[in-house]
N, C-alpha and C. Protein backbone atom coordinates (compact mmCIF):
# COMPACT_ATOMS: atom_id res chain seq x y z
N UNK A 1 0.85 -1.18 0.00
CA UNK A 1 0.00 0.00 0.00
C UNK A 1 0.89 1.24 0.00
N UNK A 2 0.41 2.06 -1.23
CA UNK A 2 1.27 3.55 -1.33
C UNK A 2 0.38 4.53 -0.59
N UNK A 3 1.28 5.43 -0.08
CA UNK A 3 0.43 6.79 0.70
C UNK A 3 1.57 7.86 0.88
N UNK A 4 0.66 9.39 0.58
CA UNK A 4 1.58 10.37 0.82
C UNK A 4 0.98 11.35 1.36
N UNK A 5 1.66 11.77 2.57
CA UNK A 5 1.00 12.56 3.30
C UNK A 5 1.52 13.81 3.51
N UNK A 6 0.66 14.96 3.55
CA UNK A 6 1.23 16.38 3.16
C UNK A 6 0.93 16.71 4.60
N UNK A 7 1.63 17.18 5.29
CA UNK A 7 1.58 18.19 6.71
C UNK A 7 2.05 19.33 6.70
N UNK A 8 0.53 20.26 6.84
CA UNK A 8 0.74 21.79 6.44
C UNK A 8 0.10 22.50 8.14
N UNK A 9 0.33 23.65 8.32
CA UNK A 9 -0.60 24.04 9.55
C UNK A 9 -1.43 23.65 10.23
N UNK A 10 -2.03 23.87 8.95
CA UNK A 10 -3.80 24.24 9.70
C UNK A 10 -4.23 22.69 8.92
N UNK A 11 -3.67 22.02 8.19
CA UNK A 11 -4.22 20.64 7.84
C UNK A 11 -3.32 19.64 7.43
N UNK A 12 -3.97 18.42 7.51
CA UNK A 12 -2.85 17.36 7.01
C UNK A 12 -3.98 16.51 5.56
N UNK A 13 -2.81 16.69 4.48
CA UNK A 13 -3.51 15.27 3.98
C UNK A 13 -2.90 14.23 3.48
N UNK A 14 -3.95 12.99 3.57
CA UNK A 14 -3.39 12.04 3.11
C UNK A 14 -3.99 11.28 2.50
N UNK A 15 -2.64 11.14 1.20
CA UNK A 15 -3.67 10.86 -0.10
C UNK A 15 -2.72 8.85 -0.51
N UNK A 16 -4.60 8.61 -0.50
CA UNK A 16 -4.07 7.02 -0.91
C UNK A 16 -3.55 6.65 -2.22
N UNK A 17 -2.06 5.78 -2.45
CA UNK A 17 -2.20 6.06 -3.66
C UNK A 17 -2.92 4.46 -4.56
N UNK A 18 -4.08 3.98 -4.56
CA UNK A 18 -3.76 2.38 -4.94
C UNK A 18 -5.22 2.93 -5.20
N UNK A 19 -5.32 1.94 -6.39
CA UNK A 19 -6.71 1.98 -7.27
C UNK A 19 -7.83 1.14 -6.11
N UNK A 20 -7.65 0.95 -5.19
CA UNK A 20 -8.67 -0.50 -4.42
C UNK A 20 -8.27 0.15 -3.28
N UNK A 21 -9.85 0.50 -2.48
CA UNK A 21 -10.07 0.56 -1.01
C UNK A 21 -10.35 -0.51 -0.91
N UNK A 22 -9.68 -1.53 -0.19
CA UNK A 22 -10.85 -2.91 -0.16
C UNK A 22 -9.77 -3.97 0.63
N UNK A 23 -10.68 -5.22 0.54
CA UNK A 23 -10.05 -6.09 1.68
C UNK A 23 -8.75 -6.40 1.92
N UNK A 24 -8.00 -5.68 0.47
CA UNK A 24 -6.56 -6.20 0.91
C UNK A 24 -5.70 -5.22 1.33
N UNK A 25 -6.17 -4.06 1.39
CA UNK A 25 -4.98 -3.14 2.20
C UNK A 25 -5.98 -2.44 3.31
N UNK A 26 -7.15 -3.01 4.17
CA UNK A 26 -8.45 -2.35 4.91
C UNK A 26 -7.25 -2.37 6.19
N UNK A 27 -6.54 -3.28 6.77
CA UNK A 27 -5.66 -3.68 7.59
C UNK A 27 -4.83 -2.74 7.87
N UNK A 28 -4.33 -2.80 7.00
CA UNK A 28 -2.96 -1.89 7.28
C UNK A 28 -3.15 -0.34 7.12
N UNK A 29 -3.97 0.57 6.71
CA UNK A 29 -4.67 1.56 6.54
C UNK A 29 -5.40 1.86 7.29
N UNK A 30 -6.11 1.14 8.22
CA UNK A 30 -6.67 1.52 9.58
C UNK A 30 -5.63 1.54 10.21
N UNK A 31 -4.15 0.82 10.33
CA UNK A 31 -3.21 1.17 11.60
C UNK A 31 -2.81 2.15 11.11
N UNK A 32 -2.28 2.43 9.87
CA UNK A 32 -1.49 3.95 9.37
C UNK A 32 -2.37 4.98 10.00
N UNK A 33 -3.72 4.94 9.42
CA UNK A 33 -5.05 6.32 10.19
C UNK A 33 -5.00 6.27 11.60
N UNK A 34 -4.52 5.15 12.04
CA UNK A 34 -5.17 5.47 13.83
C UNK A 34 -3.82 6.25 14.28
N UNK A 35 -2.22 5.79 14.03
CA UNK A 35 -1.34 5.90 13.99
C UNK A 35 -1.06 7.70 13.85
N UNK A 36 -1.90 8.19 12.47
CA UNK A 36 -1.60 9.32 12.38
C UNK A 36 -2.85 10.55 12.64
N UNK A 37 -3.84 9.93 12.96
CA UNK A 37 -4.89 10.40 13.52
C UNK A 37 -4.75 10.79 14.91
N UNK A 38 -3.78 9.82 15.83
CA UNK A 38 -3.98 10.17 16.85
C UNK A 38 -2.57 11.33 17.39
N UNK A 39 -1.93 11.40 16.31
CA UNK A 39 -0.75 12.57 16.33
C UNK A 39 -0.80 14.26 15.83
N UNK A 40 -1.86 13.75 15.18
CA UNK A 40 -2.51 15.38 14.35
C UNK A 40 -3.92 16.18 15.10
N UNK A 41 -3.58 17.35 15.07
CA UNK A 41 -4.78 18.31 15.93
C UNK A 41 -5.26 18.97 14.66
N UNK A 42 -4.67 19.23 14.03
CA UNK A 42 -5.52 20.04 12.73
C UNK A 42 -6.44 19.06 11.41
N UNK A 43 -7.00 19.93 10.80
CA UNK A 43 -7.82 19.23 9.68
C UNK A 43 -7.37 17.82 9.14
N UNK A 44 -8.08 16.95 9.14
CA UNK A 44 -7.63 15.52 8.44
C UNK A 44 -8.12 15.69 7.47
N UNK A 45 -7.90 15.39 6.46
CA UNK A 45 -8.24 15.13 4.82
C UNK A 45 -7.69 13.78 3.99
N UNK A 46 -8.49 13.45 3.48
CA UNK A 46 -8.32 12.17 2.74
C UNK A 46 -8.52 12.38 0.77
N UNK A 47 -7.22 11.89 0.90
CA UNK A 47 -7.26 12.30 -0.89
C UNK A 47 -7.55 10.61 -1.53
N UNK A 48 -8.66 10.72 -2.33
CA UNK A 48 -9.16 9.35 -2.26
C UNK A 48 -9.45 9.85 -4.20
N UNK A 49 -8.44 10.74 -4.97
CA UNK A 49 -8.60 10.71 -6.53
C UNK A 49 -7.87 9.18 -6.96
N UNK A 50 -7.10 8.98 -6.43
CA UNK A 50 -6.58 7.43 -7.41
C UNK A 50 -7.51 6.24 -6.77
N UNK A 51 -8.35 5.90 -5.68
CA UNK A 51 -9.09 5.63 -5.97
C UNK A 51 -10.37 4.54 -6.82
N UNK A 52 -10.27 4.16 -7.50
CA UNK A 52 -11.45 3.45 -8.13
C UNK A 52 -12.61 2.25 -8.07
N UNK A 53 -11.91 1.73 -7.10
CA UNK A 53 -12.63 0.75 -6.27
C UNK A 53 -12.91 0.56 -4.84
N UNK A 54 -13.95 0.32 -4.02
CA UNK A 54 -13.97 0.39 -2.46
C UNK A 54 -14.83 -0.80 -2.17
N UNK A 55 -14.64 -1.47 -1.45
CA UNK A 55 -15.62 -2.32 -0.64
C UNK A 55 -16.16 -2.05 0.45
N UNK A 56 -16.83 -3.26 1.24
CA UNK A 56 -17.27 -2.61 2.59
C UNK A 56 -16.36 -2.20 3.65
N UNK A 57 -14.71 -3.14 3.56
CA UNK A 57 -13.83 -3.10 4.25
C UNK A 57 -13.43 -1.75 4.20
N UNK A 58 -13.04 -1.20 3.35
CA UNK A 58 -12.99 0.09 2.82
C UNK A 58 -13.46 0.89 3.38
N UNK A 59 -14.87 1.07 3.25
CA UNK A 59 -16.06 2.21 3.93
C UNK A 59 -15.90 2.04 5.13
N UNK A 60 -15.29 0.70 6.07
CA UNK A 60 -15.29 0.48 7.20
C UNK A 60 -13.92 1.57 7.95
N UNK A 61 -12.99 1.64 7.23
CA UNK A 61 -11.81 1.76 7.67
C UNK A 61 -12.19 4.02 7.22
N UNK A 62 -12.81 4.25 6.60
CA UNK A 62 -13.17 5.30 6.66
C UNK A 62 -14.25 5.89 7.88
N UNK A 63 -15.04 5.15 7.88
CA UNK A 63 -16.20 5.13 9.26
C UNK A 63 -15.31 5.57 10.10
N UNK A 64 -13.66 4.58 10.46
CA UNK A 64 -13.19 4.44 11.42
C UNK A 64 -12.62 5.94 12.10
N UNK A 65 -12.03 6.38 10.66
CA UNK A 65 -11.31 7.76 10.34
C UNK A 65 -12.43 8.55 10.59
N UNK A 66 -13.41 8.82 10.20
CA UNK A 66 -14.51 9.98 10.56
C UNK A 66 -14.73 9.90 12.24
N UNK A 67 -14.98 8.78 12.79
CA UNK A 67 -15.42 8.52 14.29
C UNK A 67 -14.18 9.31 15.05
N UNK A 68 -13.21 9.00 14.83
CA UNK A 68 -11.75 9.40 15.26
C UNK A 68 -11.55 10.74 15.20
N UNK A 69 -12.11 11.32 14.30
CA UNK A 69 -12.12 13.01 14.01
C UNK A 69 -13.43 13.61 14.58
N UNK A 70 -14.26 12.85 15.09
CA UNK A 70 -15.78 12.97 15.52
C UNK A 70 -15.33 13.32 16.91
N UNK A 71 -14.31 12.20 17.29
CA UNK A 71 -14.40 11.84 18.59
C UNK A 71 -13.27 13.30 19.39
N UNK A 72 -12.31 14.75 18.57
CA UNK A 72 -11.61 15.35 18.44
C UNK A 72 -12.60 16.62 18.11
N UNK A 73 -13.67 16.42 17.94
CA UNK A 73 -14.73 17.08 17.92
C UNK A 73 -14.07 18.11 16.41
N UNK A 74 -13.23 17.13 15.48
CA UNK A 74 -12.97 17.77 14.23
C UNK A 74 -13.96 17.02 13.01
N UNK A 75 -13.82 17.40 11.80
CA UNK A 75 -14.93 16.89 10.55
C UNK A 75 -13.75 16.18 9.56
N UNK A 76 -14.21 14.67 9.48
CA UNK A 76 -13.18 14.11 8.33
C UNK A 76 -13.71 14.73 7.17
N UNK A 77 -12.94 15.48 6.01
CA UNK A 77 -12.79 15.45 4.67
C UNK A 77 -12.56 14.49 3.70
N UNK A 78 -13.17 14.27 2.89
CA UNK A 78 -12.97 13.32 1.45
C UNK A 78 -12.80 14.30 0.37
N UNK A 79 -11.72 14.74 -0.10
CA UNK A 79 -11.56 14.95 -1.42
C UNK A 79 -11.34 14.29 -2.70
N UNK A 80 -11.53 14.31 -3.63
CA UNK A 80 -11.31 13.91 -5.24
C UNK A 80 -11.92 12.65 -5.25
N UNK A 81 -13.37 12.41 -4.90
CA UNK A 81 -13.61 11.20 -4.74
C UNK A 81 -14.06 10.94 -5.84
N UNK A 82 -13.58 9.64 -6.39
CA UNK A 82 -13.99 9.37 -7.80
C UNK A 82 -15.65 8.87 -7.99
N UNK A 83 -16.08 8.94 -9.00
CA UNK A 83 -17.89 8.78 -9.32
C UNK A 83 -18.03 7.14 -8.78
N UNK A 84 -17.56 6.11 -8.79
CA UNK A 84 -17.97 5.11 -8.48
C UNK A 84 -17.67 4.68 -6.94
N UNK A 85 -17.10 5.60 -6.52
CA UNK A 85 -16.82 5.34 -4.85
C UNK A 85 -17.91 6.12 -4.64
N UNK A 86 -18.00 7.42 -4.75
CA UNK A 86 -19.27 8.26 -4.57
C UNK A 86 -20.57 7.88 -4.49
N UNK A 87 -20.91 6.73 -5.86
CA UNK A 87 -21.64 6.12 -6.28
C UNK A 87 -22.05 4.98 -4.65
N UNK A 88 -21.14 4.48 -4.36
CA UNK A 88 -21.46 3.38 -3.51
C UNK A 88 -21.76 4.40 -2.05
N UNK A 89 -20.74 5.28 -1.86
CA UNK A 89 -21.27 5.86 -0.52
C UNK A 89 -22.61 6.24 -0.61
N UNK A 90 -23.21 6.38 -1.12
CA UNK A 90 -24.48 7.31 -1.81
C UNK A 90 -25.41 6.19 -1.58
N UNK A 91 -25.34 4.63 -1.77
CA UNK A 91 -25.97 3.82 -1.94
C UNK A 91 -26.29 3.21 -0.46
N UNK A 92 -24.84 3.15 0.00
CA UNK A 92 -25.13 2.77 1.79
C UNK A 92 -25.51 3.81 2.48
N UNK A 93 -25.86 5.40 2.08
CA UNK A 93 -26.08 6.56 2.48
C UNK A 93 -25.29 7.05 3.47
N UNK A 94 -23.46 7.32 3.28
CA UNK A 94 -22.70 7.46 3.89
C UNK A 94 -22.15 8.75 3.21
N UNK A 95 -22.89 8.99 2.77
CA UNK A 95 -22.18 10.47 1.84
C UNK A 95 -23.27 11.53 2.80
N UNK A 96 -24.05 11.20 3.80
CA UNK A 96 -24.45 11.67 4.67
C UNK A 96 -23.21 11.95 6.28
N UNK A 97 -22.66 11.08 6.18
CA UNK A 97 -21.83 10.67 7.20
C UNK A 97 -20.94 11.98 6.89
N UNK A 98 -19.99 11.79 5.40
CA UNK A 98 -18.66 12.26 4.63
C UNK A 98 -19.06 13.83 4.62
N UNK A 99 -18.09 14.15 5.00
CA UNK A 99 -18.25 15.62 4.30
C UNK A 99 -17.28 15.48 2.84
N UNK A 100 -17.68 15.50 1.75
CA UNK A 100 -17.16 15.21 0.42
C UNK A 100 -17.17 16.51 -0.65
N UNK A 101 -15.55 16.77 -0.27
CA UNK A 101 -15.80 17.95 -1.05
C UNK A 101 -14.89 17.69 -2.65
């Protein structure tokens, strides 16, 4: 699993780089997020343009990331989310959850 993470002031992001949210990197991407979730006070952002596939494991390990920023009384961000991830959050009605900009 590729990832690059930008740490600026007032926000951090981190952008996944692998075509598949899904069962085979859900693992190791929840320890990287908890890992760097629990080191950062400013904006979390998730760059989710490369992107193209997600499963439930996926949406799970994002849930995880929003609760975590919930729980910091901050708002997880989703940027560059591609139409067929969008598509599925939309379907489990989690684009209610996302703030998706």
């Amino acid at each position: 699993m590729k990832y690059e993470i930008d740490k600026q002031d007032d926000k951090t992001i981190f952008k996944l780089e692998s075509k598949s949210l899904d069962h085979s990197i859900a693992a190791q991407l929840k320890t990287e997020l908890i890992f760097l979730q629990k080191e950062i006070n400013n904006q979390f952002i998730i760059d989710l343009s490369d992107v193209t596939k997600c499963d439930s494991s996926g949406l799970s390990v994002l849930l995880l990331s929003e609760r975590m920023e919930r729980e910091k009384d901050k708002k997880l961000i989703l940027i560059n989310v591609t139409k067929n991830v969008e598509d599925l959050m939309k379907i489990a009605r989690l684009d209610r959850v996302f703030e998706i900009k």
